[in-house]
N, C-alpha and C. Protein backbone atom coordinates (compact mmCIF):
# COMPACT_ATOMS: atom_id res chain seq x y z
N UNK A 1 8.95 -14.26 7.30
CA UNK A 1 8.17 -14.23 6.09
C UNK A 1 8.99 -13.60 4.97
N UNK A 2 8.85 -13.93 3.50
CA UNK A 2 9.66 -13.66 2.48
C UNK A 2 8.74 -12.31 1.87
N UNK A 3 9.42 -11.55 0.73
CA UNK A 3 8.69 -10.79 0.18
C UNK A 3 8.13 -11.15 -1.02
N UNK A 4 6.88 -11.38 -1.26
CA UNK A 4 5.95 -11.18 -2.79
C UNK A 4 6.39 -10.34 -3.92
N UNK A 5 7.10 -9.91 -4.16
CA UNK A 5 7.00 -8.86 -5.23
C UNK A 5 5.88 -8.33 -6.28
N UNK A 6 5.76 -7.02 -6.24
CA UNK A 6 4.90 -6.96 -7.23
C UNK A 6 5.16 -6.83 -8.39
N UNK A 7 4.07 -6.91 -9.92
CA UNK A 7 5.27 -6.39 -10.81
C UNK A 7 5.36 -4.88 -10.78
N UNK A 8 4.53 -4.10 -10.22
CA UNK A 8 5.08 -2.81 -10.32
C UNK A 8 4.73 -2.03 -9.10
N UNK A 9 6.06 -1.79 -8.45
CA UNK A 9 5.99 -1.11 -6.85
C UNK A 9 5.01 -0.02 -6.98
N UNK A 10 5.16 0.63 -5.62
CA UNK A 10 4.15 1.82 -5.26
C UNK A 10 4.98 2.47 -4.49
N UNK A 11 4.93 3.67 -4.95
CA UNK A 11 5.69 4.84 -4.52
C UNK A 11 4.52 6.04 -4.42
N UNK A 12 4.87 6.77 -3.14
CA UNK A 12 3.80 7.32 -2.54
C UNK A 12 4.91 8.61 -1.92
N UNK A 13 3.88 9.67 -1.97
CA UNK A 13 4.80 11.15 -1.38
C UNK A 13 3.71 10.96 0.07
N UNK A 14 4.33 10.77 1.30
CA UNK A 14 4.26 10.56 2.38
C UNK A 14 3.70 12.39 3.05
N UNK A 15 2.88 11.95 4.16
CA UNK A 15 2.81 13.28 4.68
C UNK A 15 3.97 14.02 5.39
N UNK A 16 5.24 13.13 5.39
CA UNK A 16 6.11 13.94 6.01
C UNK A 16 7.44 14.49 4.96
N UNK A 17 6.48 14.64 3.33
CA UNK A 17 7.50 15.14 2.43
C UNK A 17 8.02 13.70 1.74
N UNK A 18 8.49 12.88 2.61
CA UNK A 18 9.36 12.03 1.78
C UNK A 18 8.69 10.77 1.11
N UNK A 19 9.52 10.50 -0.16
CA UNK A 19 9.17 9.40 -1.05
C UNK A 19 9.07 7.82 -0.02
N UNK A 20 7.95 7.06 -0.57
CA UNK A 20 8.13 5.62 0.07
C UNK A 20 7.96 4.55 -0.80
N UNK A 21 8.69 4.20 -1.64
CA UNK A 21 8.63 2.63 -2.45
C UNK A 21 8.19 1.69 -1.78
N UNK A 22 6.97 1.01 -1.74
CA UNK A 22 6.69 0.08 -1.51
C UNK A 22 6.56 -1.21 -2.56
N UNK A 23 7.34 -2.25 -2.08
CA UNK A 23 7.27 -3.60 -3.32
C UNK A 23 6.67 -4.91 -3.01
N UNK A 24 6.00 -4.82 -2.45
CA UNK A 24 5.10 -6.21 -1.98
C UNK A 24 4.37 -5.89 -0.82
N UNK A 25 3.70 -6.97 -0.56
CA UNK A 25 2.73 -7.24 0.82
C UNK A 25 3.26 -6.88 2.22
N UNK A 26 4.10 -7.27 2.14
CA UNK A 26 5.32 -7.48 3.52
C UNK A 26 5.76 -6.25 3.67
N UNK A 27 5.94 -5.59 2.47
CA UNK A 27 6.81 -4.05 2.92
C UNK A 27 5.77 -3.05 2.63
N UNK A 28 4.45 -3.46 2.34
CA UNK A 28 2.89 -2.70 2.50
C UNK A 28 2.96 -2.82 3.80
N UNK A 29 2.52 -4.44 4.70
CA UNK A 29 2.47 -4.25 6.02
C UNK A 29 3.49 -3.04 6.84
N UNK A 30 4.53 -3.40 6.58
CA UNK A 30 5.74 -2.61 7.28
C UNK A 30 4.68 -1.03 7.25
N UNK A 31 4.39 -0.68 5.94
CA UNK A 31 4.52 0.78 5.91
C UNK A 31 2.67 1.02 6.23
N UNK A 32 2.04 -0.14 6.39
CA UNK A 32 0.80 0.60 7.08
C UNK A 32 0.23 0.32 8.74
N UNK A 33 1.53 -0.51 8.70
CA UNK A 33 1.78 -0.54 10.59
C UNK A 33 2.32 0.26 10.91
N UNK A 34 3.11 1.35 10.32
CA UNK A 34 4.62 2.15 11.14
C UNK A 34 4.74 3.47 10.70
N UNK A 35 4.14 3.64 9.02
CA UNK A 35 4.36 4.80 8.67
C UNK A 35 2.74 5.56 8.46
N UNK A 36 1.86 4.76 8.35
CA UNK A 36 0.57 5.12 7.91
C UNK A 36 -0.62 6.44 8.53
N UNK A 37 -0.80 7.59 8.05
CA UNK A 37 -1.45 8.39 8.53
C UNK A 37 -2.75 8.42 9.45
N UNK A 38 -3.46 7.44 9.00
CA UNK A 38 -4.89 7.65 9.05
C UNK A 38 -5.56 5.29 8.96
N UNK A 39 -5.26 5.66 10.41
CA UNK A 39 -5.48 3.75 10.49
C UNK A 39 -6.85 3.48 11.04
N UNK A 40 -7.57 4.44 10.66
CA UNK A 40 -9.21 4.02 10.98
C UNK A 40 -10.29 3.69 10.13
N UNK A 41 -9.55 3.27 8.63
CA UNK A 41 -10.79 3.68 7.51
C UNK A 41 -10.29 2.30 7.16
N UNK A 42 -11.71 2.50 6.63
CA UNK A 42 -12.58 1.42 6.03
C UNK A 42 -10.75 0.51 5.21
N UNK A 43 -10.54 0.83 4.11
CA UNK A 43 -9.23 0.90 3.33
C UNK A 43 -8.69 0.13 3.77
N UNK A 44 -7.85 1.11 4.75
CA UNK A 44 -7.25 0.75 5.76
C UNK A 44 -6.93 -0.56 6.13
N UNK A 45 -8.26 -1.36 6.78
CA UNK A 45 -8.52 -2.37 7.22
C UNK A 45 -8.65 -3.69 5.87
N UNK A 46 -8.75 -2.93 5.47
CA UNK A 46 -8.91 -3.83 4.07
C UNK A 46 -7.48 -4.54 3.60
N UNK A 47 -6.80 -3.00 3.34
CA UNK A 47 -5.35 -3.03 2.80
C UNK A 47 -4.37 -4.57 3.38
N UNK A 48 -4.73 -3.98 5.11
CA UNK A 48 -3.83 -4.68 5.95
C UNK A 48 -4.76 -6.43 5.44
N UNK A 49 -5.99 -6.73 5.64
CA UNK A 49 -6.44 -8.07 5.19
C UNK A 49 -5.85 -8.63 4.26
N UNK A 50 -5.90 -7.76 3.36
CA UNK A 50 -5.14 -8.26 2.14
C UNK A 50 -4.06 -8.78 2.00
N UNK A 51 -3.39 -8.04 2.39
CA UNK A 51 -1.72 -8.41 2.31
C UNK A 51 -1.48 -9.27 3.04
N UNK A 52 -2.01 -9.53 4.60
CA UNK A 52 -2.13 -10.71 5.05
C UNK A 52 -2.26 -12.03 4.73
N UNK A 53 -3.05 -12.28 4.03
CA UNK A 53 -3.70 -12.97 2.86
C UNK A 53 -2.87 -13.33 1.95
N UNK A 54 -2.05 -12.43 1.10
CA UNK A 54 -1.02 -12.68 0.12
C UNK A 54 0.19 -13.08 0.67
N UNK A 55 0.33 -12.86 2.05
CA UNK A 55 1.81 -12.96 2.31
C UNK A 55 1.58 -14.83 2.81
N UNK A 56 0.08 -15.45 3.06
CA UNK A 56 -0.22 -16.65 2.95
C UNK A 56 -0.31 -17.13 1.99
N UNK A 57 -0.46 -16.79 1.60
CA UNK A 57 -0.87 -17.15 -0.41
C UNK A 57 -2.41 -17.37 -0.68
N UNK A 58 -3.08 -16.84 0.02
CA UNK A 58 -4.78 -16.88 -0.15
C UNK A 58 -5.48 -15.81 -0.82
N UNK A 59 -4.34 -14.69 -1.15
CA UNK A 59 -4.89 -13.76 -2.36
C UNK A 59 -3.59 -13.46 -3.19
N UNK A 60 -3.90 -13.02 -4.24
CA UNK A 60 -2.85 -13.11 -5.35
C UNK A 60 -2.45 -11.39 -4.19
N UNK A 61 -1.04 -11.55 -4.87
CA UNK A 61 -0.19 -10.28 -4.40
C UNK A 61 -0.76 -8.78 -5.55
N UNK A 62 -1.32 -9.18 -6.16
CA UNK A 62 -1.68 -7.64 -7.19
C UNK A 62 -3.29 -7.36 -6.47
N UNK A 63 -3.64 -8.17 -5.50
CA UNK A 63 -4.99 -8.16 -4.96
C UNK A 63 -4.45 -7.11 -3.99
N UNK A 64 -3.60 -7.75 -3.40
CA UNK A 64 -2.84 -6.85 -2.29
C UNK A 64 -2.85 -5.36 -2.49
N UNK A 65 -1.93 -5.33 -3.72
CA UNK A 65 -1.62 -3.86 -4.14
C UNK A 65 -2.73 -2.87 -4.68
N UNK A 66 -3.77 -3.45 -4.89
CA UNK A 66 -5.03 -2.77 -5.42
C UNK A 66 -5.17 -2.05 -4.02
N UNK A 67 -5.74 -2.99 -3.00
CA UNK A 67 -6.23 -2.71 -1.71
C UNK A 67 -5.18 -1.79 -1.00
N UNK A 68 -3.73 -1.73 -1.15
CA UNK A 68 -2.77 -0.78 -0.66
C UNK A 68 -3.08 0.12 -1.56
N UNK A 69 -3.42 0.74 -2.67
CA UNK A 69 -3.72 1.79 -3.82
C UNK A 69 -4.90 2.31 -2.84
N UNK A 70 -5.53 1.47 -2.88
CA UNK A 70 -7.20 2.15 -2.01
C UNK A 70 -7.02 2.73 -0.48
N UNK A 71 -6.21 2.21 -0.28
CA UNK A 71 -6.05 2.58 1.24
C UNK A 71 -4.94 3.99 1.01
N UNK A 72 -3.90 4.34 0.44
CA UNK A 72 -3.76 5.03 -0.21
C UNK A 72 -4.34 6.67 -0.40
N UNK A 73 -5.11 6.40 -1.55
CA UNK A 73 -6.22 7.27 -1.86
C UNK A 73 -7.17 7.83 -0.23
N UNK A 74 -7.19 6.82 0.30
CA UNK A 74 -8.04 7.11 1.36
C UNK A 74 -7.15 8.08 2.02
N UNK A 75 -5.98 7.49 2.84
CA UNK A 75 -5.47 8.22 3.03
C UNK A 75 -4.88 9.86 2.78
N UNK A 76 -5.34 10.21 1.73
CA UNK A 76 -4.74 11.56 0.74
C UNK A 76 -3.08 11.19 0.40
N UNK A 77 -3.04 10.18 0.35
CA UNK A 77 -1.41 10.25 -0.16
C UNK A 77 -0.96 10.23 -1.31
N UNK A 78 -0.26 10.62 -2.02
CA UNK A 78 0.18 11.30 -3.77
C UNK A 78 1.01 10.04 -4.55
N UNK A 79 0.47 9.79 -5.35
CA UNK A 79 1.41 8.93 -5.93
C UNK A 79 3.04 9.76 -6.43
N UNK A 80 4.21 9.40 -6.47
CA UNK A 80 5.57 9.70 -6.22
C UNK A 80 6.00 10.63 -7.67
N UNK A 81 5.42 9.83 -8.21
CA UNK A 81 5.40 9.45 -9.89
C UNK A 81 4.66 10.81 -10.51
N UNK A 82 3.52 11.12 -10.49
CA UNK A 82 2.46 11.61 -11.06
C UNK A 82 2.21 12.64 -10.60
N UNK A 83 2.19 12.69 -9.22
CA UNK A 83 1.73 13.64 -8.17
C UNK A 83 0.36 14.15 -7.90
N UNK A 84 -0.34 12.77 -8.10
CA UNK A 84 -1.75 12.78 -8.33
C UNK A 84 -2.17 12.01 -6.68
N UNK A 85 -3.39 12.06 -6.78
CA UNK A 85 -3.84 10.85 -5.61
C UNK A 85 -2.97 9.74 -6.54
N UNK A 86 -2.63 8.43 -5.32
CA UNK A 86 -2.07 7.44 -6.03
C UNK A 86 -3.12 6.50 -6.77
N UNK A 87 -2.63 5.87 -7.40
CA UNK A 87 -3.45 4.93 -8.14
C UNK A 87 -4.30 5.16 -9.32
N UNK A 88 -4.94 6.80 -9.13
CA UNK A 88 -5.42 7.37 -10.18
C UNK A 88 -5.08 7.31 -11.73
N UNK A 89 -6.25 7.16 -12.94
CA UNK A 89 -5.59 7.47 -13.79
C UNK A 89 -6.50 8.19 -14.68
């Protein structure tokens, strides 16, 4: 599978300290199969649909990244940038 790009990645302060750029669907999946805290919420399940979806082309890829923002937040994870919950504004 190829990567989607978004137009604007997601960078997230991880619970283990370190920064994670994420830039599309594909490298969302990667990081909420492998790196992801908390894989029981609602979000969660969402996130991963989504991107699924986009990496078919049955949802736009910024659909994706909303639902990785939400899953995100759920998670308590900080946007990289801001140092806020992510997605917040």
């Amino acid at each position: 599978m190829l990567e989607i790009p978004w137009d604007k990645p997601v960078s997230l302060n991880m619970l283990n300290g370190k920064c994670r750029t994420v830039v599309g669907p594909l490298d969302a999946m990667k990081c909420l199969q492998s790196e992801w805290p908390v894989r029981q919420g609602a979000y969660y399940g969402c996130a991963v649909r989504a991107c699924n979806a986009a990496l078919k082309h049955r949802k736009r890829p910024e659909d994706a990244r909303a639902a990785f923002l939400a899953a995100s937040r759920e998670a308590f994870l900080t946007d990289h940038r801001r140092g806020d919950r992510a997605g917040r504004r």
